[in-house]
Protein backbone atom coordinates (compact mmCIF):
# COMPACT_ATOMS: atom_id res chain seq x y z
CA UNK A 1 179.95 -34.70 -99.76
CA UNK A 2 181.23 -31.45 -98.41
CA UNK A 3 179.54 -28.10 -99.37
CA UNK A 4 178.79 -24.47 -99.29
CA UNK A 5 175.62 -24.01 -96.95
CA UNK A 6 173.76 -20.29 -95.56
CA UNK A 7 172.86 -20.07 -92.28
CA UNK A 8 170.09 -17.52 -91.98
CA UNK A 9 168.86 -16.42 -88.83
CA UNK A 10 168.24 -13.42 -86.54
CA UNK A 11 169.25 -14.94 -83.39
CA UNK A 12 172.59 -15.26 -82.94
CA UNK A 13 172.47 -18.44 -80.69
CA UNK A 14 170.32 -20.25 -83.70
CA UNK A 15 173.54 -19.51 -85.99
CA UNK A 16 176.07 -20.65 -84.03
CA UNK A 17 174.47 -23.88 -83.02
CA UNK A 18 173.72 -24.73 -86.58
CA UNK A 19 176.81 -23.93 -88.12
CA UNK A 20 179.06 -26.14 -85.22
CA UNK A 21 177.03 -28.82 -86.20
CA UNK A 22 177.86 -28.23 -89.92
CA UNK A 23 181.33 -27.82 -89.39
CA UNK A 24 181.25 -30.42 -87.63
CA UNK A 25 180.24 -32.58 -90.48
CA UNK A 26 182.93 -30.88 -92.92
CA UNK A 27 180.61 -27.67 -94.72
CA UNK A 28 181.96 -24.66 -94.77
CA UNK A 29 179.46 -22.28 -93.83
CA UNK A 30 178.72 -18.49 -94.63
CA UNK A 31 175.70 -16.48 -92.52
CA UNK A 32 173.40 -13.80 -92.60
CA UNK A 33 170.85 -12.34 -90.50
CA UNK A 34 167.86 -10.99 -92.23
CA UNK A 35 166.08 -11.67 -95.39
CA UNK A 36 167.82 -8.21 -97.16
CA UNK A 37 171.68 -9.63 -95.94
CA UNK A 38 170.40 -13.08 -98.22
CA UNK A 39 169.97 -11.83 -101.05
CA UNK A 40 173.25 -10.53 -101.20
CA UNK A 41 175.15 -12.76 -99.74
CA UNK A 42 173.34 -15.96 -102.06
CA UNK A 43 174.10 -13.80 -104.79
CA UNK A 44 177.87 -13.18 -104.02
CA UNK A 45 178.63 -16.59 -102.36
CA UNK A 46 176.58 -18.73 -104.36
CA UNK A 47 176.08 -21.34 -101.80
CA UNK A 48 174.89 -25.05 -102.31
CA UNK A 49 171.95 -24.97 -100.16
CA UNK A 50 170.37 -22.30 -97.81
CA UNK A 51 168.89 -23.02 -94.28
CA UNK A 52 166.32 -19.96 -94.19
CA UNK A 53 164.73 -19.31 -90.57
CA UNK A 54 161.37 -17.78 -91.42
CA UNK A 55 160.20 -15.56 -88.23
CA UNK A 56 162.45 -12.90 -89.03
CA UNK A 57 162.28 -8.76 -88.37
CA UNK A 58 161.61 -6.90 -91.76
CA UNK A 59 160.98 -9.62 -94.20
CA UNK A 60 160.05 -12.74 -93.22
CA UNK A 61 161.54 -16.21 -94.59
CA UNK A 62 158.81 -16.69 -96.99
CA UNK A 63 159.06 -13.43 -98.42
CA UNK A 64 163.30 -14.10 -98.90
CA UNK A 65 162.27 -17.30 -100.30
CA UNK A 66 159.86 -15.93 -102.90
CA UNK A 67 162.66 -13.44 -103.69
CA UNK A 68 165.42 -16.28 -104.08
CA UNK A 69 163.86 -17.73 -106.70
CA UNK A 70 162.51 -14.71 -108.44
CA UNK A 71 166.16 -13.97 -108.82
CA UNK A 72 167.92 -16.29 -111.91
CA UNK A 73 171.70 -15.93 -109.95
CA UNK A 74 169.93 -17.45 -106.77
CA UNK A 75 166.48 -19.79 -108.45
CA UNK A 76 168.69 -22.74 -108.70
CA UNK A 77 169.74 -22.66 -104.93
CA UNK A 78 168.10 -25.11 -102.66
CA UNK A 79 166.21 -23.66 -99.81
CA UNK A 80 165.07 -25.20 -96.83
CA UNK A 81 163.07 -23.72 -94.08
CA UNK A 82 163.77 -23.62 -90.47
CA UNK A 83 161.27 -22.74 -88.30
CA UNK A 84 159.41 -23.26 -84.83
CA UNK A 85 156.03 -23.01 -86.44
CA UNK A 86 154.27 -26.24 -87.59
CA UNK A 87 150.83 -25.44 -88.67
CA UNK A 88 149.50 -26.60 -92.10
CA UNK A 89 148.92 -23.62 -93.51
CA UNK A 90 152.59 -22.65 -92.23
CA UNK A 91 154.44 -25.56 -94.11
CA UNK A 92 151.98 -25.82 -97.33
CA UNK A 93 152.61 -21.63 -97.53
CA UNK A 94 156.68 -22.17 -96.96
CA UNK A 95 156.28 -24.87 -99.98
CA UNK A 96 154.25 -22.74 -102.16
CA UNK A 97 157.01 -19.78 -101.60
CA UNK A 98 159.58 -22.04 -103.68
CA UNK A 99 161.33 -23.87 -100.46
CA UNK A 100 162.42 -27.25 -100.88
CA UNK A 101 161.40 -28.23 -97.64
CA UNK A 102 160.14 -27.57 -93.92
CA UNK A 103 161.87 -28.46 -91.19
CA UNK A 104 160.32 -27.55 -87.34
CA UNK A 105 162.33 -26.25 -84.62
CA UNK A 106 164.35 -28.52 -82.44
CA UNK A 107 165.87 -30.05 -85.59
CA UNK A 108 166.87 -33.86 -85.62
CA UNK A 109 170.31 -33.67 -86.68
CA UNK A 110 169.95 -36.71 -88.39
CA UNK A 111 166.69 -35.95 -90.47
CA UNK A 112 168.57 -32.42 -91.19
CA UNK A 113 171.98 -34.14 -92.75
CA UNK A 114 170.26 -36.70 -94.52
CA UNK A 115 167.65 -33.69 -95.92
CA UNK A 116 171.08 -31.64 -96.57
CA UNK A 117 172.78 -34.32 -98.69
CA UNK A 118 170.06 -35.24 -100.59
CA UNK A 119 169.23 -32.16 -101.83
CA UNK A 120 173.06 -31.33 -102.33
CA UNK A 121 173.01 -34.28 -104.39
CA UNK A 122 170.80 -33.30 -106.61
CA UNK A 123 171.94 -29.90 -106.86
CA UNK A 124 175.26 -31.20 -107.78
CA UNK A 125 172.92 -33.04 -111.54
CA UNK A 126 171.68 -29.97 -112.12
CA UNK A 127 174.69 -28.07 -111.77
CA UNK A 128 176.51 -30.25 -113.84
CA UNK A 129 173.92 -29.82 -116.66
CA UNK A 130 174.06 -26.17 -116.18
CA UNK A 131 177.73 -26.07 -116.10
CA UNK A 132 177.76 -28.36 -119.57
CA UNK A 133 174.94 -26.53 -121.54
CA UNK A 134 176.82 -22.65 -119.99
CA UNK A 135 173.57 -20.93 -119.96
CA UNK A 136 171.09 -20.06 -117.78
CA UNK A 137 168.26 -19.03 -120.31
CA UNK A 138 165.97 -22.25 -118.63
CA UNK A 139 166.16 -20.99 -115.20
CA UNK A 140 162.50 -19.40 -115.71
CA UNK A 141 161.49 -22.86 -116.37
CA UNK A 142 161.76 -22.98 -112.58
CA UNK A 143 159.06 -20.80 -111.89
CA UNK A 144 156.25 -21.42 -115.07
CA UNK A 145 152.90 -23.00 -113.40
CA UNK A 146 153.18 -26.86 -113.96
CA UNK A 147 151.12 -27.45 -117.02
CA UNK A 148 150.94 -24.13 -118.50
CA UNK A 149 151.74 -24.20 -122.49
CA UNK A 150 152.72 -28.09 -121.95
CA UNK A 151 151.60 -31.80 -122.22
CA UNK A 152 149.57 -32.86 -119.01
CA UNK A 153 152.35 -34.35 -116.68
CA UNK A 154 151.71 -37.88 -115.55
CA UNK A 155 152.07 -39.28 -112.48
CA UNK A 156 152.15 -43.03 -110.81
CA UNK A 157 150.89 -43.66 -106.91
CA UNK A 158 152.02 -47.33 -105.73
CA UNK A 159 150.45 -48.12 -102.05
CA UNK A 160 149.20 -51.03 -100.94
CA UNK A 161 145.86 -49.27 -99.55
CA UNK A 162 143.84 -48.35 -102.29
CA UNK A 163 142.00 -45.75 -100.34
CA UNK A 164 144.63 -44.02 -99.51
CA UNK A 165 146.46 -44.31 -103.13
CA UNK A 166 142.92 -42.97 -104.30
CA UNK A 167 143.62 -39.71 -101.83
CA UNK A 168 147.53 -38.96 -102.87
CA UNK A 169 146.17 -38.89 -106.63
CA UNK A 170 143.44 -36.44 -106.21
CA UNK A 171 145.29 -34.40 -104.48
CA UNK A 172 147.78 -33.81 -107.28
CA UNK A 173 148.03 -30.68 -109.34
CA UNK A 174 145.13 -30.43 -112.04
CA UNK A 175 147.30 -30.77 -115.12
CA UNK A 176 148.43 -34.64 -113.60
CA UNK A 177 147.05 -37.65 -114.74
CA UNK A 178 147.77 -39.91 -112.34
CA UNK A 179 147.42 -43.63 -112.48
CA UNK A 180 146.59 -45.74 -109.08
CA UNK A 181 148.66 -49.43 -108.63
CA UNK A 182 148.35 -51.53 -105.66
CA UNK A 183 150.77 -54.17 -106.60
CA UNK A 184 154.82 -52.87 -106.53
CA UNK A 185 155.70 -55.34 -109.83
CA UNK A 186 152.61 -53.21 -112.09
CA UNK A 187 153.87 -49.87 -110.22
CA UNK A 188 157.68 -50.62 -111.83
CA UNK A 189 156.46 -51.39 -115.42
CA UNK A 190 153.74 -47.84 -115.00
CA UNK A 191 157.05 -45.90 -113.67
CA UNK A 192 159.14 -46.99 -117.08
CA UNK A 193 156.57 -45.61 -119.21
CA UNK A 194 156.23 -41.86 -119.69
CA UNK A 195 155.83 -40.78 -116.24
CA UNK A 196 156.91 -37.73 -114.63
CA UNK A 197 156.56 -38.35 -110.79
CA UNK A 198 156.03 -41.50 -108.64
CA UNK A 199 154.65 -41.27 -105.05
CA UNK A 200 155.39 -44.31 -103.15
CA UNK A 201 153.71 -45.66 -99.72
CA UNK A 202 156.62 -46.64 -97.22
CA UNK A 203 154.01 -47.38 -94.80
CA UNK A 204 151.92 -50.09 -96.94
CA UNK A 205 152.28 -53.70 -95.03
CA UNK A 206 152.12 -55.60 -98.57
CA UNK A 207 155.56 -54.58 -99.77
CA UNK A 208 159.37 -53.58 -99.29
CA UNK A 209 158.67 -49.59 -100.08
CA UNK A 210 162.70 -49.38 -99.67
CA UNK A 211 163.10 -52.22 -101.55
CA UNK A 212 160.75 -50.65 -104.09
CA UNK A 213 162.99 -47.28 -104.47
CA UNK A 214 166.31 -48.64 -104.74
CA UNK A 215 164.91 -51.03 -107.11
CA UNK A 216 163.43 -47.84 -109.05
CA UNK A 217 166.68 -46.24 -108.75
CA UNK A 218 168.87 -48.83 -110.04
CA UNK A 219 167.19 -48.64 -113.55
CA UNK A 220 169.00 -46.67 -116.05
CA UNK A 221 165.09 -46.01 -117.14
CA UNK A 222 163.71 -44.72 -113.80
CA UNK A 223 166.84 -43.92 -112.55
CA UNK A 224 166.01 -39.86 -113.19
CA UNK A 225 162.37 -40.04 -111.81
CA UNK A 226 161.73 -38.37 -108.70
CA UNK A 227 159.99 -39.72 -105.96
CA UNK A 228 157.56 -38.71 -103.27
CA UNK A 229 157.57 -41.14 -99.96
CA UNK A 230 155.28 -41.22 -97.62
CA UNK A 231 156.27 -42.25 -94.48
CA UNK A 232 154.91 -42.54 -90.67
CA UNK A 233 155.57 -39.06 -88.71
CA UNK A 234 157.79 -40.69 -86.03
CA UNK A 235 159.81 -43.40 -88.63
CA UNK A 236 163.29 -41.42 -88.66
CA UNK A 237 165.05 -43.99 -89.70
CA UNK A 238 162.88 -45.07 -92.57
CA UNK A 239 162.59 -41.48 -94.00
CA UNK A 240 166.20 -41.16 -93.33
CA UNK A 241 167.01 -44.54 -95.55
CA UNK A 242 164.88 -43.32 -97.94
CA UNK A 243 166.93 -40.08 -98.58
CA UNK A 244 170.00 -41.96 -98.69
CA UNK A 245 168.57 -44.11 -101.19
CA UNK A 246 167.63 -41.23 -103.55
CA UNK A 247 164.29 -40.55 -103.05
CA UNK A 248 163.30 -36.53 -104.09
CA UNK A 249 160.81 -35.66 -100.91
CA UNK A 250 159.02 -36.85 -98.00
CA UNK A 251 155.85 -36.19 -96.32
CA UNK A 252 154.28 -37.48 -93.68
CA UNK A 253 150.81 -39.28 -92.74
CA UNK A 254 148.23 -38.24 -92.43
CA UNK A 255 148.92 -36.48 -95.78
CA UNK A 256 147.64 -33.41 -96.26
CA UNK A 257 146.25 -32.57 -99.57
CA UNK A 258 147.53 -29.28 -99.76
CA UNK A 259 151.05 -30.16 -98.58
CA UNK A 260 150.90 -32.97 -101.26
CA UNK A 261 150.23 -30.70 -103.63
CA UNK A 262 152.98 -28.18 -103.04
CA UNK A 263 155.35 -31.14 -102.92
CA UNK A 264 154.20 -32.25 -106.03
CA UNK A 265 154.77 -29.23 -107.88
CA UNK A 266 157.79 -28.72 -106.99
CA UNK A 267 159.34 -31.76 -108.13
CA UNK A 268 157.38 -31.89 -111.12
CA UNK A 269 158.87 -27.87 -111.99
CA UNK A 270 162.34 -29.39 -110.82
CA UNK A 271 162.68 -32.19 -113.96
CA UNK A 272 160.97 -30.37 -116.38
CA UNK A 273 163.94 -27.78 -115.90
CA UNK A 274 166.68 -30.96 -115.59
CA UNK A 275 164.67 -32.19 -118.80
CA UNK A 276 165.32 -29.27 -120.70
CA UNK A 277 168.58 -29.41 -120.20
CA UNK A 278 169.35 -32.43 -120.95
CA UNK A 279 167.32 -32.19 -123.99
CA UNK A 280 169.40 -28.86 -124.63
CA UNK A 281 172.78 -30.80 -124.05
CA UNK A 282 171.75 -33.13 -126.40
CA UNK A 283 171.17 -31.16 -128.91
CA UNK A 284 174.67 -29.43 -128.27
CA UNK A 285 176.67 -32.51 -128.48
CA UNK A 286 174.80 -33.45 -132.24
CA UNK A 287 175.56 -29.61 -133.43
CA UNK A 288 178.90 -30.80 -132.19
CA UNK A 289 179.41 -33.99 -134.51
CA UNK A 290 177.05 -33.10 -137.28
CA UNK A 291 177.27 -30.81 -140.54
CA UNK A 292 174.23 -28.27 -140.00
CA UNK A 293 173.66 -28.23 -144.13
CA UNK A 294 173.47 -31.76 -144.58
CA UNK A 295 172.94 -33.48 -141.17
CA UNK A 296 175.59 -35.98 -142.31
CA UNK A 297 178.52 -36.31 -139.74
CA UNK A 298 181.49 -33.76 -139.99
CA UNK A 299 185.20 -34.06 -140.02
CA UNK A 300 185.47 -34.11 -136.47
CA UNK A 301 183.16 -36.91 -135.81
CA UNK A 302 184.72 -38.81 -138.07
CA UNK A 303 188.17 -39.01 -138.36
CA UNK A 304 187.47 -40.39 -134.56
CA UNK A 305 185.74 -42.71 -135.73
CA UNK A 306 187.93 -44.15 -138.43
CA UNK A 307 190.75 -43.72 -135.82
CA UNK A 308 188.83 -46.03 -134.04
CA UNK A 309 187.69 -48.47 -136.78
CA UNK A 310 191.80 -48.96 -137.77
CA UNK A 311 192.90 -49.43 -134.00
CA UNK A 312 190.59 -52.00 -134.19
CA UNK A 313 191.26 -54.06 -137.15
CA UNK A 314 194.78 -53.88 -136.39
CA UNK A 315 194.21 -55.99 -133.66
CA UNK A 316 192.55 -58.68 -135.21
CA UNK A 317 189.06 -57.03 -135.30
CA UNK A 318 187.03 -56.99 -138.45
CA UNK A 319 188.83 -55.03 -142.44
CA UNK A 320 187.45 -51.61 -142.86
CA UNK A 321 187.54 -49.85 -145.87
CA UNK A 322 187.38 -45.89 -146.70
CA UNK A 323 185.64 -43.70 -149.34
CA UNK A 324 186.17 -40.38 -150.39
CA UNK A 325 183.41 -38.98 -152.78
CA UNK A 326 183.58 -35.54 -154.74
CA UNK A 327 180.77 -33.77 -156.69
CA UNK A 328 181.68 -33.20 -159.51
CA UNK A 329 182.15 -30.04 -161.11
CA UNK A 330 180.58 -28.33 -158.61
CA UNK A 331 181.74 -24.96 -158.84
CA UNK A 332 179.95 -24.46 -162.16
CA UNK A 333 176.74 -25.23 -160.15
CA UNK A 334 177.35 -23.19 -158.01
CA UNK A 335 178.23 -20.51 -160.99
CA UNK A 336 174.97 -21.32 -162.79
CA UNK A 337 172.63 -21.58 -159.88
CA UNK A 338 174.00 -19.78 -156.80
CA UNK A 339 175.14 -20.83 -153.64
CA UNK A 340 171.46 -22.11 -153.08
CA UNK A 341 171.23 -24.23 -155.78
CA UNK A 342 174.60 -25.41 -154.51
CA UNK A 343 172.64 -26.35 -150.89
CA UNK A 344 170.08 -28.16 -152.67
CA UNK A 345 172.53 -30.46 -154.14
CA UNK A 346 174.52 -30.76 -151.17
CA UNK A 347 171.17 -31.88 -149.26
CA UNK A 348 170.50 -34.36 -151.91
CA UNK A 349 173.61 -35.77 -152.48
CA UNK A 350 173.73 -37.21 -148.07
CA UNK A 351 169.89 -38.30 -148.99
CA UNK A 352 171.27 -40.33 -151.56
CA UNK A 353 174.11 -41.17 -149.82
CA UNK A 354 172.38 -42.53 -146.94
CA UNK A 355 169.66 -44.16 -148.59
CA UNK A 356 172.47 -46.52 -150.47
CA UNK A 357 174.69 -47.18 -147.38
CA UNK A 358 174.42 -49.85 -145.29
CA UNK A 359 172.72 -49.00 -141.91
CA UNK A 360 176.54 -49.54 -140.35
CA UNK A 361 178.59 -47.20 -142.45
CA UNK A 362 179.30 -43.62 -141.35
CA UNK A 363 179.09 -41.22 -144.10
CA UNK A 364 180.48 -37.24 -143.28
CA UNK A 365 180.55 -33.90 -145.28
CA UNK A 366 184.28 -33.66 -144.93
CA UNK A 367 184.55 -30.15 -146.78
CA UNK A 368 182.59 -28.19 -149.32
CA UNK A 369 181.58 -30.94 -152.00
CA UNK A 370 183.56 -33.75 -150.16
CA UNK A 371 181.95 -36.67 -148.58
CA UNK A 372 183.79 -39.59 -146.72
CA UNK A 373 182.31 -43.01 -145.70
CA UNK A 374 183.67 -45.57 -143.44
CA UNK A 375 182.77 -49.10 -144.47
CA UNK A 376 183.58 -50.97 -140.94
CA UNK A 377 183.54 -54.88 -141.75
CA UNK A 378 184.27 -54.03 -145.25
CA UNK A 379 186.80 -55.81 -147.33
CA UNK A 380 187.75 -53.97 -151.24
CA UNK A 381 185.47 -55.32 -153.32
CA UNK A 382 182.88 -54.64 -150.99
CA UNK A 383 183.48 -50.88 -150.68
CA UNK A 384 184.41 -50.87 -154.85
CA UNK A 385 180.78 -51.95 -155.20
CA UNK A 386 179.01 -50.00 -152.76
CA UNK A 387 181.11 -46.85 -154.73
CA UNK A 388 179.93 -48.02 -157.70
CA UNK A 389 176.18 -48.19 -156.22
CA UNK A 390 176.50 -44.70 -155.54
CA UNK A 391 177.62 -43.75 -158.23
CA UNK A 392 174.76 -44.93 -160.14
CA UNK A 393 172.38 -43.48 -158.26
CA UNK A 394 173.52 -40.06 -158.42
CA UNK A 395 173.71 -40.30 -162.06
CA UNK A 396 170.68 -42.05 -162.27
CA UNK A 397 168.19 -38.70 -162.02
CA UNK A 398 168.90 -34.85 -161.59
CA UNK A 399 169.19 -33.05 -158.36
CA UNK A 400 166.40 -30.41 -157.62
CA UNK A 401 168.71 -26.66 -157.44
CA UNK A 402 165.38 -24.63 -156.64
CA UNK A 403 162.11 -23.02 -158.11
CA UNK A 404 161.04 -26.33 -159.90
CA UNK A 405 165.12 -26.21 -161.81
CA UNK A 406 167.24 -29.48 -162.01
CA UNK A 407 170.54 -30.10 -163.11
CA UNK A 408 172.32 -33.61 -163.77
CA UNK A 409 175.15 -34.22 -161.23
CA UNK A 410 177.92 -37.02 -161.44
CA UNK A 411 180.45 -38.26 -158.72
CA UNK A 412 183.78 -39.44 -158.75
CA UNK A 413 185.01 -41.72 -155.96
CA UNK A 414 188.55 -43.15 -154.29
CA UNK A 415 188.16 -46.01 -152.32
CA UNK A 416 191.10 -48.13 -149.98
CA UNK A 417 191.10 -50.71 -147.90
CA UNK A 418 193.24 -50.47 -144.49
CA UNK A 419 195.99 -52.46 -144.71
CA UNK A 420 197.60 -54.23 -141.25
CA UNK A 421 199.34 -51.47 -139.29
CA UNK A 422 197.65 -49.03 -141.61
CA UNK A 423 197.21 -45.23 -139.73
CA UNK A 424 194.33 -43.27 -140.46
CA UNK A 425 196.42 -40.42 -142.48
CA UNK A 426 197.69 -43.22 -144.87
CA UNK A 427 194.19 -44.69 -145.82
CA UNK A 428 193.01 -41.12 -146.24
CA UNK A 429 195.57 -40.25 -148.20
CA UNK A 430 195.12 -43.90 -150.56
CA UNK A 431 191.97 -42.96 -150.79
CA UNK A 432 192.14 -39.58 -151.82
CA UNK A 433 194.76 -40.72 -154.44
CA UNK A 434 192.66 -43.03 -156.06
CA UNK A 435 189.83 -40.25 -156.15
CA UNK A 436 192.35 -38.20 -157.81
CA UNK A 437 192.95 -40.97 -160.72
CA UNK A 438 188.82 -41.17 -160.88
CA UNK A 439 188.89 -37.94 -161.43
CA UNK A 440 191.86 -37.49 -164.45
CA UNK A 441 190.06 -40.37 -166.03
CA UNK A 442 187.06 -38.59 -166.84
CA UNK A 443 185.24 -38.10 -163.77
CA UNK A 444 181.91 -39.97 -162.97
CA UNK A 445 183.84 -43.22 -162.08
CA UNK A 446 185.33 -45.28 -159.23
CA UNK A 447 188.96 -45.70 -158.42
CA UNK A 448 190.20 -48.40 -155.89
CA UNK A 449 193.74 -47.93 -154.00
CA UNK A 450 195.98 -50.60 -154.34
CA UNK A 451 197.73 -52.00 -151.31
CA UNK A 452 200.25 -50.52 -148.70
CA UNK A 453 203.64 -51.07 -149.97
């Protein structure tokens, strides 16, 4: 994975060295030496991830940091410190300033690529999200206190020591519950409930913690969950698996309360903003597919579909049929009552609509009083008799129009089976024939197609 990474350092030695080894692994690289020149330059460049030495003339690297992530162009950026100092207070205050992580002078260059990727990797989600949903009104989200004007986040601890599961859960923000499991097999069924963070011992004797986060990361149901491991202070290799196998954050024993706690947050902060956008993507694909006055699909959504349920019968899959239902007279409602009765009616007519369906057909507002329904499975008579069920029904009782006012409505309906090597345009158009016909005979009545000639 190749990417765009800021050096930041006041020594020019410290710059060089660390971007020949990034160049060496295929980043391009861009550099600046104080905490003012960052600013800028993240702002301009927009790099992927920022390496941010902290003992630095002017402003320091926490300060920058706090700055970075005040700032909505640069919040989303990864940082991680660099830094000769490794003091508790030193890493838990680099944390608390927004940095990702903490890594001490001489750097490992194999803890630092393995740090590098995984955080590019996630970057890269939440970019994508960003990208899809083209707004950056959630970026605050980013910096709101964990907690604050939301449900209590919950959290799962698996570790084989109880004692020391006990002493990662207190020391998690106040607004986590977090629930304690010794046994790996209880920890997997807590982590596919509601959870919002799992911290998992890689040092517990009893269990594969490796074994554990790959398994958590193969489930489409945990698959999203970030993880905390805790790992021994000299296991490189483990902590660098662990990375590689999609785990969020590390930390090391003895684990600091404090430290845990900053870590905690910050991965907590980071899905509640991916949540939101999913949740915000989500609802931009339905506004996509779905009529906003109704909530019935729209004539996007499905004319794909029937395009879909004709392809398939025409190669031996299961008949479909088609209905096209019209309102009628539904310009003199809208005469008599306004364009709000007209709404009311509208809304009525899909509750109707759906409520006599079957739970497989896919009913749309196709435009202004016109409704179509795909009947997938459906041979003629079956779609003449569900037409003839809705019919009924909307003539059975008058439709509300507003301040305690109702007015009768009646429907007239075309319906057509596909025939073999039928398009989509031909059924419509069968269809929309035989809703003609219904509607010269008097209205309030069902019309069937005949066959293809």
């Amino acid at each position: 994975m190749s990417a765009r990474i800021l050096v930041v350092d006041d020594q020019p030695a410290n710059v060089r060295l660390l971007e020949a080894k990034l160049q060496a692994e295929y980043f391009d690289v861009c550099t600046a030496v104080d905490g003012f020149a960052v600013i800028e330059v993240a702002k301009a460049e927009q790099p992927d991830l920022i390496l941010l030495d902290v003992m630095m003339p002017g402003m320091d690297g926490y300060e920058t940091c706090r700055l970075l992530k005040d700032e909505p162009r640069t919040r989303h950026i990864p940082v991680v410190m660099v830094t000769a100092l490794d003091q508790r207070d030193d890493r838990i205050r680099g944390l608390e300033s927004g940095a990702d992580d903490f890594l001490t002078k001489p750097i490992d260059d194999v803890t630092l690529f393995a740090r590098v990727r995984s955080l590019l990797r996630l970057k890269a989600v939440l970019d994508e999200l960003r990208h899809r949903e083209c707004s950056d009104a959630l970026s605050h989200v980013m910096a709101e206190p964990i907690g604050e004007g939301e449900s209590v986040s919950q959290a799962v601890v698996i570790s084989a020591d109880a004692r020391a599961a006990t002493r990662y859960a207190a020391a998690m923000p106040a607004q986590v519950r977090t629930q304690v499991e010794t046994n790996p097999v209880k920890g997997i069924e807590a982590a596919r409930g509601q959870v919002d963070l799992l911290v998992i011992d890689l040092t517990s004797p009893g269990f594969d913690g490796l074994r554990l986060c790959a398994r958590i990361r193969s489930d489409a149901a945990t698959r999203q969950l970030p993880i905390i491991a805790v790992v021994n202070p000299g296991d490189v290799a483990t902590a660098v698996r662990a990375l590689d196998l999609g785990v969020n954050d590390i930390i090391h024993r003895p684990v600091d309360a404090g430290e845990m706690m900053a870590r905690a947050t910050t991965q907590l902060r980071r899905k509640r903003y991916a949540d939101r956008l999913r949740n915000q993507l989500d609802e931009s694909l339905e506004m996509a597919i779905t009529d906003p006055l109704t909530g019935l699909h729209n004539r996007r959504y499905i004319a794909s579909r029937l395009h879909q349920a004709i392809e398939s019968s025409n190669h031996g899959g299961a008949p479909v049929s088609l209905l096209i239902a019209d309102i009628d007279h539904f310009k003199s409602i809208n005469d008599r009552f306004g364009h709000e009765g007209g709404d009311y009616v509208l809304r009525g007519f899909a509750e109707r609509l759906l409520r006599d369906l079957r739970a497989l057909d896919l009913a749309a507002r196709y435009g202004g009083e016109e409704f179509v329904i795909v009947m997938p499975g459906a041979g003629l008579a079956e779609a003449r008799a569900a037409s003839e069920r809705l019919r009924a029904s909307i003539a059975s009782e008058p439709f509300r129009v507003g301040d305690g006012q109702t007015t009768p409505v009646t429907v007239s309906i075309g319906c057509a089976q596909a025939m073999a090597g039928e398009t989509a345009e031909s059924l419509l158009r069968r269809a929309d024939e035989a809703l003609y016909i219904a509607k010269g005979e008097g209205r309030n009545r069902v019309e069937a197609a005949p066959a293809a000639a």
